[in-house]
Protein backbone atom coordinates (compact mmCIF):
# COMPACT_ATOMS: atom_id res chain seq x y z
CA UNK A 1 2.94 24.93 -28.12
CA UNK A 2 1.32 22.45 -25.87
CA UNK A 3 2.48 22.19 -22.49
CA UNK A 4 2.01 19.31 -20.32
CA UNK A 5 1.27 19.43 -16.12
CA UNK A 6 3.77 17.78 -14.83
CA UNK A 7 3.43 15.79 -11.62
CA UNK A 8 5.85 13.61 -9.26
CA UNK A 9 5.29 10.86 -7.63
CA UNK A 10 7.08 8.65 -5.21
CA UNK A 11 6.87 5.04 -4.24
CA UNK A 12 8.96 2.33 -2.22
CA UNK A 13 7.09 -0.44 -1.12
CA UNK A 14 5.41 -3.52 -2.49
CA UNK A 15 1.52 -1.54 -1.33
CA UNK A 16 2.75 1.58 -3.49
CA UNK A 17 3.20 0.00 -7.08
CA UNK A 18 0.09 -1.44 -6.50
CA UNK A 19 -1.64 2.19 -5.86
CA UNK A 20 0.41 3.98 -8.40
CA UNK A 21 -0.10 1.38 -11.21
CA UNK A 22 -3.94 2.66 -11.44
CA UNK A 23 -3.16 6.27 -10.79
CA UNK A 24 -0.72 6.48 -13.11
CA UNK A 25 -2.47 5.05 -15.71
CA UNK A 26 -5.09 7.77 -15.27
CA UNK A 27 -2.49 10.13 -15.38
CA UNK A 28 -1.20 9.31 -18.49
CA UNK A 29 -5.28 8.67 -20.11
CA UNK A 30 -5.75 12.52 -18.57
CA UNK A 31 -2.47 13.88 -20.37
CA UNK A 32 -0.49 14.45 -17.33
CA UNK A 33 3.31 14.64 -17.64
CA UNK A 34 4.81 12.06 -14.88
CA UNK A 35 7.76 11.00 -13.20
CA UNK A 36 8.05 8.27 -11.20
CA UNK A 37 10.71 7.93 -8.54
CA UNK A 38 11.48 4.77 -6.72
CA UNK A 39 13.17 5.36 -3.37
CA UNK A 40 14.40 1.34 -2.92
CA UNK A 41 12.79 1.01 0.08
CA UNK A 42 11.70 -2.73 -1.29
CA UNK A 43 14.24 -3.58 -3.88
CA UNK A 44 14.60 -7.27 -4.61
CA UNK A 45 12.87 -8.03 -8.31
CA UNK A 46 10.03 -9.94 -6.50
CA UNK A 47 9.08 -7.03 -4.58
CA UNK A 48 9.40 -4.13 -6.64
CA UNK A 49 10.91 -4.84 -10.64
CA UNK A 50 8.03 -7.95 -11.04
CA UNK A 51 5.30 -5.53 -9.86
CA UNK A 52 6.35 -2.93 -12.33
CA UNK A 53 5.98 -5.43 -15.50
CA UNK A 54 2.63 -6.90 -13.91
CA UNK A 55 0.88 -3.99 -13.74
CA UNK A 56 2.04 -2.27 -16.52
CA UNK A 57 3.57 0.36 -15.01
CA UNK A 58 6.14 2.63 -16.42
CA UNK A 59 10.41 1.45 -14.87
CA UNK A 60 10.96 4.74 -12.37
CA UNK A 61 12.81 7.42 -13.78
CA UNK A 62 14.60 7.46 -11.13
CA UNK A 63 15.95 4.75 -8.59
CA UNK A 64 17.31 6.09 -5.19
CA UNK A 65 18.53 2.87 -3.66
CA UNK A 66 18.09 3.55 -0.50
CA UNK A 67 17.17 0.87 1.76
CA UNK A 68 17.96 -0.88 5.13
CA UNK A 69 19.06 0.80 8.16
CA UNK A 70 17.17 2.54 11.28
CA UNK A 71 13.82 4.25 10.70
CA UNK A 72 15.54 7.63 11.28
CA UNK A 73 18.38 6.89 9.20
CA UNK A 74 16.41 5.85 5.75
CA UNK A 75 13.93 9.06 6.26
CA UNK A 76 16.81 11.01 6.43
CA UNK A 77 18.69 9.62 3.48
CA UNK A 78 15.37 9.67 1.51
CA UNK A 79 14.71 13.29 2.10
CA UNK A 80 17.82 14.50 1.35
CA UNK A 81 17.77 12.44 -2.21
CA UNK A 82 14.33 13.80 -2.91
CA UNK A 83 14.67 17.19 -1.57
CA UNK A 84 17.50 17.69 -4.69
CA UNK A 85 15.22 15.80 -7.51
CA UNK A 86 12.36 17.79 -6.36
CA UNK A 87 14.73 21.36 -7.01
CA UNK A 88 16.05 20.15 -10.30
CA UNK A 89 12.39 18.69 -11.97
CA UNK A 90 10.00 21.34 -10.27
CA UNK A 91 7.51 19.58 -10.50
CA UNK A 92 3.60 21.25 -9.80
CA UNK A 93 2.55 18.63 -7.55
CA UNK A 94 3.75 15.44 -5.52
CA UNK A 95 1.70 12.30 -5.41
CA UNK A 96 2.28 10.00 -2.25
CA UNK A 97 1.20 6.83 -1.53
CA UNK A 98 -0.09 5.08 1.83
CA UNK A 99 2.27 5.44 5.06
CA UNK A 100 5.69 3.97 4.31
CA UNK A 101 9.51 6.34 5.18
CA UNK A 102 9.24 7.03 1.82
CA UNK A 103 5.60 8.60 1.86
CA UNK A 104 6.52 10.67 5.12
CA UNK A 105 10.25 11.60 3.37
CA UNK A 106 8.28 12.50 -0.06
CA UNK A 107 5.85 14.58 1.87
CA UNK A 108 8.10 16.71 3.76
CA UNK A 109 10.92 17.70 0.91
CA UNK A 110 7.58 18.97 -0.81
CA UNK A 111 6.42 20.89 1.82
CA UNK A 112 9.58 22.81 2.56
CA UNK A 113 9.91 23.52 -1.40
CA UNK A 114 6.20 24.57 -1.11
CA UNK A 115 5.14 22.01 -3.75
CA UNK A 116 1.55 20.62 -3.36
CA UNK A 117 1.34 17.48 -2.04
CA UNK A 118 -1.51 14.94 -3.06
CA UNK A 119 -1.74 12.00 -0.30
CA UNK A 120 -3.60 8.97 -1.67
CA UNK A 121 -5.43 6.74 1.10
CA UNK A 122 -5.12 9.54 3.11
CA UNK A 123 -7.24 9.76 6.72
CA UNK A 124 -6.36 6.34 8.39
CA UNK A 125 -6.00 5.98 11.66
CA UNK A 126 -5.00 2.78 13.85
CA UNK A 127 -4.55 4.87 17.08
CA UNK A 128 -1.39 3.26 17.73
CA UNK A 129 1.44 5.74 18.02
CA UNK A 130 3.74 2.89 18.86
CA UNK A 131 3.64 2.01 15.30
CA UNK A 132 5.83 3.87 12.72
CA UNK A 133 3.07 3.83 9.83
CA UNK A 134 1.01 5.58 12.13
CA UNK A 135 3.79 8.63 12.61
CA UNK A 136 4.06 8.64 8.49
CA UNK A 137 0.08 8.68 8.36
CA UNK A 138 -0.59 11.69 10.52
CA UNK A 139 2.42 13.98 9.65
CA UNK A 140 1.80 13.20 6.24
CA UNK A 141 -1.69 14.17 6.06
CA UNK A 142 -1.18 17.57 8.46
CA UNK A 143 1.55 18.29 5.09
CA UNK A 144 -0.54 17.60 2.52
CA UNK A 145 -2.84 20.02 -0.19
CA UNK A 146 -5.05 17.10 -1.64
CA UNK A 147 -6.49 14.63 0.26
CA UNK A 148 -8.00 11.17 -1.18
CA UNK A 149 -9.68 9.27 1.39
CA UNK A 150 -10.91 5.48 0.27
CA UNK A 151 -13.50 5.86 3.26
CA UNK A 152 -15.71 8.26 5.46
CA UNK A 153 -14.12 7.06 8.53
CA UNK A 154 -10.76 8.47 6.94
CA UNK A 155 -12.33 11.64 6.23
CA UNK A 156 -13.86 11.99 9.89
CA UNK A 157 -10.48 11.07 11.28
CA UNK A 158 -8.75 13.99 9.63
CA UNK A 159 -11.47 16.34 10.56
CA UNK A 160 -11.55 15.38 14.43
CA UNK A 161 -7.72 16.71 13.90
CA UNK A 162 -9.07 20.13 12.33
CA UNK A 163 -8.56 19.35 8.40
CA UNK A 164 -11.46 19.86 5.91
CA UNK A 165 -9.95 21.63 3.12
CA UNK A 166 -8.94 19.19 0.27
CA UNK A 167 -10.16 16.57 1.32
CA UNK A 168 -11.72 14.00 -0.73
CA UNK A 169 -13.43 10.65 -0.84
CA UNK A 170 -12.61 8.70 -3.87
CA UNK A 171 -12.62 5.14 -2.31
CA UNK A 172 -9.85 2.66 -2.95
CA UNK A 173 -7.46 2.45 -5.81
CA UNK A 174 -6.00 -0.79 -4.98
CA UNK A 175 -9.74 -2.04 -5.88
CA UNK A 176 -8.97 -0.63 -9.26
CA UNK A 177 -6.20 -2.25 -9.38
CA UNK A 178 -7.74 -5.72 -8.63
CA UNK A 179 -10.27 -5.48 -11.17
CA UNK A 180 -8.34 -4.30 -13.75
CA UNK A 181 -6.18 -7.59 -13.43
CA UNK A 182 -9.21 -10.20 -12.44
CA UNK A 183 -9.42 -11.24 -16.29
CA UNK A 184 -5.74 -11.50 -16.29
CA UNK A 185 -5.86 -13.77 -13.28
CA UNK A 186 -8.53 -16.29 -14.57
CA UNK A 187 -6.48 -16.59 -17.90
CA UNK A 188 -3.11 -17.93 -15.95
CA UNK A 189 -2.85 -21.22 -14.27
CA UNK A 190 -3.49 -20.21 -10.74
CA UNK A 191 -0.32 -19.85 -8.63
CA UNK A 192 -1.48 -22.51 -5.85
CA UNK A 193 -1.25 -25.33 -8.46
CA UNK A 194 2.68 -25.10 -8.34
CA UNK A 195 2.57 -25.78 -4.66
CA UNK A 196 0.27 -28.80 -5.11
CA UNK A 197 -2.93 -27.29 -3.31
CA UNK A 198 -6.17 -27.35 -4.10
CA UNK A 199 -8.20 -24.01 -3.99
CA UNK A 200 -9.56 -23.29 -0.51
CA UNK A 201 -7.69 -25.90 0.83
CA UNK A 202 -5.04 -23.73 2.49
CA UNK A 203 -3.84 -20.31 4.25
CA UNK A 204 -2.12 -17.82 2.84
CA UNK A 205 -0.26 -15.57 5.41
CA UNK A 206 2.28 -12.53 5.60
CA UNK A 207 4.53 -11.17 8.54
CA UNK A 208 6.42 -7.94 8.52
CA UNK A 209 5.42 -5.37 10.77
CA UNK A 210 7.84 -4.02 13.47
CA UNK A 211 5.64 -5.09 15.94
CA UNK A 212 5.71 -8.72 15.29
CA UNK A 213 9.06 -9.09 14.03
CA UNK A 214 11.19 -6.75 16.34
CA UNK A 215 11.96 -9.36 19.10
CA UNK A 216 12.14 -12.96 18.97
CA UNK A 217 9.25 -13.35 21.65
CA UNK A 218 6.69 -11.68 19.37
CA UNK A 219 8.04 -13.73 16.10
CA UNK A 220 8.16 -16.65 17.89
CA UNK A 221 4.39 -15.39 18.53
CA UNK A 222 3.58 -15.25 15.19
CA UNK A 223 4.79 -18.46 14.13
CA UNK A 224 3.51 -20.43 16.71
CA UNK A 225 0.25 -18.50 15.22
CA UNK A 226 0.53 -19.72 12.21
CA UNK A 227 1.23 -23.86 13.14
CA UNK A 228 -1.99 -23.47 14.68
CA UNK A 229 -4.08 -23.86 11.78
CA UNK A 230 -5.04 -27.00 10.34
CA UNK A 231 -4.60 -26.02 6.67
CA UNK A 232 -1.13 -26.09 4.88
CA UNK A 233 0.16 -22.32 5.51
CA UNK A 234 2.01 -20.84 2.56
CA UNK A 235 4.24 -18.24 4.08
CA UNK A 236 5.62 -15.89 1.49
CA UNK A 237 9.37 -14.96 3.58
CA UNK A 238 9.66 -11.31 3.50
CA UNK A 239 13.45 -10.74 3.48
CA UNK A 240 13.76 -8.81 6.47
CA UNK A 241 11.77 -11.52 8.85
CA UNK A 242 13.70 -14.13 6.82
CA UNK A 243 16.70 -12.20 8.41
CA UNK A 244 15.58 -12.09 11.85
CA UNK A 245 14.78 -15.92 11.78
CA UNK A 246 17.81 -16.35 11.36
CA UNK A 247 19.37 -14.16 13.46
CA UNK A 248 17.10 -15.14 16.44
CA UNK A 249 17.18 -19.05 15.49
CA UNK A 250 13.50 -18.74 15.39
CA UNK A 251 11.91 -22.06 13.41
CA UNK A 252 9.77 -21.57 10.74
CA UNK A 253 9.04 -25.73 10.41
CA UNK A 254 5.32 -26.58 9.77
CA UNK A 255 5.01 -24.10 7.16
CA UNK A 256 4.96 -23.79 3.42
CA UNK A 257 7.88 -21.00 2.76
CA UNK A 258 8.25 -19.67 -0.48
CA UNK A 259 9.99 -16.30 -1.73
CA UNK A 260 8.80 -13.22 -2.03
CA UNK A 261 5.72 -13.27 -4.98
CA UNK A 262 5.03 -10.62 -7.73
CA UNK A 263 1.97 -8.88 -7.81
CA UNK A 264 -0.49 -11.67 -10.14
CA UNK A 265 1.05 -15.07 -7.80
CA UNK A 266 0.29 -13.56 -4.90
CA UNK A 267 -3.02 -12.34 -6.07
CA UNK A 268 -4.43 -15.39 -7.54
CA UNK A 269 -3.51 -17.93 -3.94
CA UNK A 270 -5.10 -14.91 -2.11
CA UNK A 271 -8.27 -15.98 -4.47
CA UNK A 272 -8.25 -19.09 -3.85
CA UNK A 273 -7.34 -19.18 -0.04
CA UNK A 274 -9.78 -20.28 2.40
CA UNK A 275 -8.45 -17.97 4.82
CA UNK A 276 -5.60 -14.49 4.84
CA UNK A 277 -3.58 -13.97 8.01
CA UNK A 278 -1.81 -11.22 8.14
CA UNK A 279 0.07 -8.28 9.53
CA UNK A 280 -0.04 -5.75 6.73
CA UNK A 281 -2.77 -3.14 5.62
CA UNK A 282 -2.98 -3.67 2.36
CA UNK A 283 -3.70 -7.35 2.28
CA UNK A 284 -6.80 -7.12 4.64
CA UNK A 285 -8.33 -5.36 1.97
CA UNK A 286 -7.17 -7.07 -0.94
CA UNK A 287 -8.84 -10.66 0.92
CA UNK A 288 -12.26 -8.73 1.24
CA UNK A 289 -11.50 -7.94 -2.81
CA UNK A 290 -11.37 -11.40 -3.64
CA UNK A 291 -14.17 -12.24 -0.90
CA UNK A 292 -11.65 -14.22 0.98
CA UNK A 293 -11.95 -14.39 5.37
CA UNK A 294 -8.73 -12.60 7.04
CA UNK A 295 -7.41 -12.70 10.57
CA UNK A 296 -4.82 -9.90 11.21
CA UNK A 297 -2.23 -9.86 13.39
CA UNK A 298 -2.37 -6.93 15.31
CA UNK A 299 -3.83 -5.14 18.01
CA UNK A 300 -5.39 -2.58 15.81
CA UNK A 301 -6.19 -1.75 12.40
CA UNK A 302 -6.33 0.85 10.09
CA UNK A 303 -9.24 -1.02 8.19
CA UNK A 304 -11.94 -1.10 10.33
CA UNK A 305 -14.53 -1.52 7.97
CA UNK A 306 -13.26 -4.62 7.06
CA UNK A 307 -13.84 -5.74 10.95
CA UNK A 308 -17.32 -3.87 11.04
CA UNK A 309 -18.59 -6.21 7.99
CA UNK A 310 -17.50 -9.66 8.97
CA UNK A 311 -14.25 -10.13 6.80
CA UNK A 312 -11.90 -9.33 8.92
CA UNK A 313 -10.58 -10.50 12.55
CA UNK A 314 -7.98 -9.40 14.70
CA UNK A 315 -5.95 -12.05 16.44
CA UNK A 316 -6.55 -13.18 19.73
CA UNK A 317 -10.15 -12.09 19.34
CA UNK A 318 -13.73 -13.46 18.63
CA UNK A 319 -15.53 -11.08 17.32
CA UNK A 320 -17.15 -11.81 14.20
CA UNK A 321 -20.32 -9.73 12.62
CA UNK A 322 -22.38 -11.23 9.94
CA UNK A 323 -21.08 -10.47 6.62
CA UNK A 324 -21.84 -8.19 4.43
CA UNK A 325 -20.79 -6.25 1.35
CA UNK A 326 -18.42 -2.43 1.63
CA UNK A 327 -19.73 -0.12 0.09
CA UNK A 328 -17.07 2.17 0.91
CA UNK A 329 -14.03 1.35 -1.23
CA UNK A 330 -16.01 2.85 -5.05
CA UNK A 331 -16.91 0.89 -8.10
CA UNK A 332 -13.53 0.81 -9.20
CA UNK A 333 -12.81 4.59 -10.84
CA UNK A 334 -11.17 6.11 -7.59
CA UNK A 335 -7.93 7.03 -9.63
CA UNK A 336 -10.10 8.90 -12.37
CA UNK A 337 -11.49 10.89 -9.67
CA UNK A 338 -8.52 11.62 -8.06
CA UNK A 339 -7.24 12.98 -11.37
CA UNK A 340 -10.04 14.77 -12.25
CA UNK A 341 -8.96 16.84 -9.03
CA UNK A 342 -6.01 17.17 -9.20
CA UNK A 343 -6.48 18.70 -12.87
CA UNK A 344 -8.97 20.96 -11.48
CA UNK A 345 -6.74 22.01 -8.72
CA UNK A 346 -3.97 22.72 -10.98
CA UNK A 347 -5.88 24.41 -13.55
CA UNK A 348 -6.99 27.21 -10.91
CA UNK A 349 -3.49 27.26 -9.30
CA UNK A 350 -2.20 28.17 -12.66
CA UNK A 351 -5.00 30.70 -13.28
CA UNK A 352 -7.40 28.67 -15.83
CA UNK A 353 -4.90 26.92 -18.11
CA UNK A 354 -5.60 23.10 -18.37
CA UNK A 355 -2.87 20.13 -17.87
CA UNK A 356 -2.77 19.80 -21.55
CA UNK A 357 -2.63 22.84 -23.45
């Protein structure tokens, strides 16, 4: 009777469908049994339903619905929820994405089950403790079996704080994502063409982080950021800034504000941008994918490759090195090989049987 390996794995946020779209498609290519559970941490269709059609990934077996509330409170909620699916699916291992509550809520209901827990992008460090992402990195990564790191930089960062054992560099799955797509892309009439532009004829920016968008001063920041450039800025309104600038009566006139895009429109004006600006970690890589120039709004970042090789700015800085190509993110397999190790693992834990048997 053949018997599957079953696996679990847990996503939330816009970043996470785009890293579980190529795992799981390795998963299912390698035999692996799956289920995927959607906390709700992003639950509007733009940011989460759309991205599940556009990448061809399999509707969650499960939707928590948890969203909104304190940091505290929606870990709390979260781990609860998947503490109980976690004790009635057993599964052999839990696959977590990136550094969202729902990564860090994931990653401990595992570890007090004792189930294995596989951290993609695991290893990256901004050094900021003020930020929350940074908390969910580090605790995540100190609970974790399997450790995929998309750089060496990751991997030295988790071995300055004494872990070597399961650790991994596989590079970067979102870059399998983006080429699996690019063919898509060039068949659809590019998203910018809606909005009138022509290609490289504008900006294309996102705001979210706590940091910029957790008192009216640093908004107001932002935006005044933003007016500064002399290209059209498309501004893609995440809902919870769209709620603060309100709340705050902070102006967002000068810009180009659109909703929230699925996975392929936001893609394609990233193409065709002449410059990113941006606050989130997953976009300062995807503008070095598509060989677009990024300026990020922060301090920090998590990406400092992206800095090192000339792509990638931080705001109120002029730092620029000459550019040149990363070698650091793979050729595009990074979800086979995290597969490939995670079958191996389980095959030993389970005393030489294979996934599919």
């Amino acid at each position: 009777m053949n018997q599957r390996s079953s696996v679990l794995s847990v996503v939330g946020a816009r970043p996470q469908f785009v890293k579980a779209g190529a795992v799981s498609r390795a998963l299912e290519e390698a035999g692996f049994e799956e289920t995927l559970v959607h906390t709700g941490q992003h639950f509007d269709k733009e940011m989460s339903e759309l991205f599940f059609t556009e990448l061809d990934l399999h509707e969650p077996e499960v939707n928590l619905g948890i969203s909104g509330g304190s940091h505290a409170a929606m870990t709390g909620r979260m781990l609860e929820a998947l503490g109980a699916e976690f004790e009635s699916r057993s599964p052999e291992m839990v696959i977590v994405y990136g550094d969202t509550n729902s990564t860090l809520a994931a990653s401990l209901a595992a570890a007090k089950l004792h189930i294995p827990v596989a951290h993609v992008e695991a290893g990256l460090r901004s050094f900021n403790r003020q930020m929350p992402e940074e908390i969910n990195r580090v605790l995540t990564d100190h609970m974790s079996t399997l450790l995929f790191c998309p750089t060496s930089d990751s991997v030295s960062n988790l071995a300055n704080e004494g872990i070597t054992q399961g650790v991994h560099h596989v590079g970067d799955v979102m870059y399998d994502t983006v080429l699996s797509v690019r063919e898509l892309l060039q068949s659809r009439t590019p998203a910018r063409v809606e909005l009138g532009l022509e290609a490289q004829s504008y900006v294309i920016a996102t705001v979210h982080r706590a940091e910029n968008t957790d008192s009216r001063e640093s908004l107001t920041r932002v935006f005044d950021h933003l007016r500064s450039y002399d290209q059209p800025v498309v501004l893609p309104l995440h809902p919870r800034t769209a709620a603060v600038c309100e709340s705050w009566g902070v102006s967002t006139d000068g810009l180009t504000i659109v909703a929230p895009l699925g996975y392929l429109d936001m893609a394609s004006l990233v193409a065709d941008a002449s410059v990113v600006v941006t606050d989130s970690g997953g976009l300062q890589k995807e503008a070095y994918f598509h060989q677009v120039p990024c300026v990020t709004m922060r301090g920090e970042t998590e990406w400092v490759e992206t800095v090192d090789a000339g792509w990638n700015r931080l705001w109120g800085t002029d730092y620029k090195s000459p550019r040149r190509a990363i070698t650091e993110y793979g050729t595009g397999h990074a979800s086979r090989q995290i597969i490939g190790i995670i079958k191996e693992f389980l095959t030993q834990a389970e005393g030489g049987s294979d996934p599919q048997r």
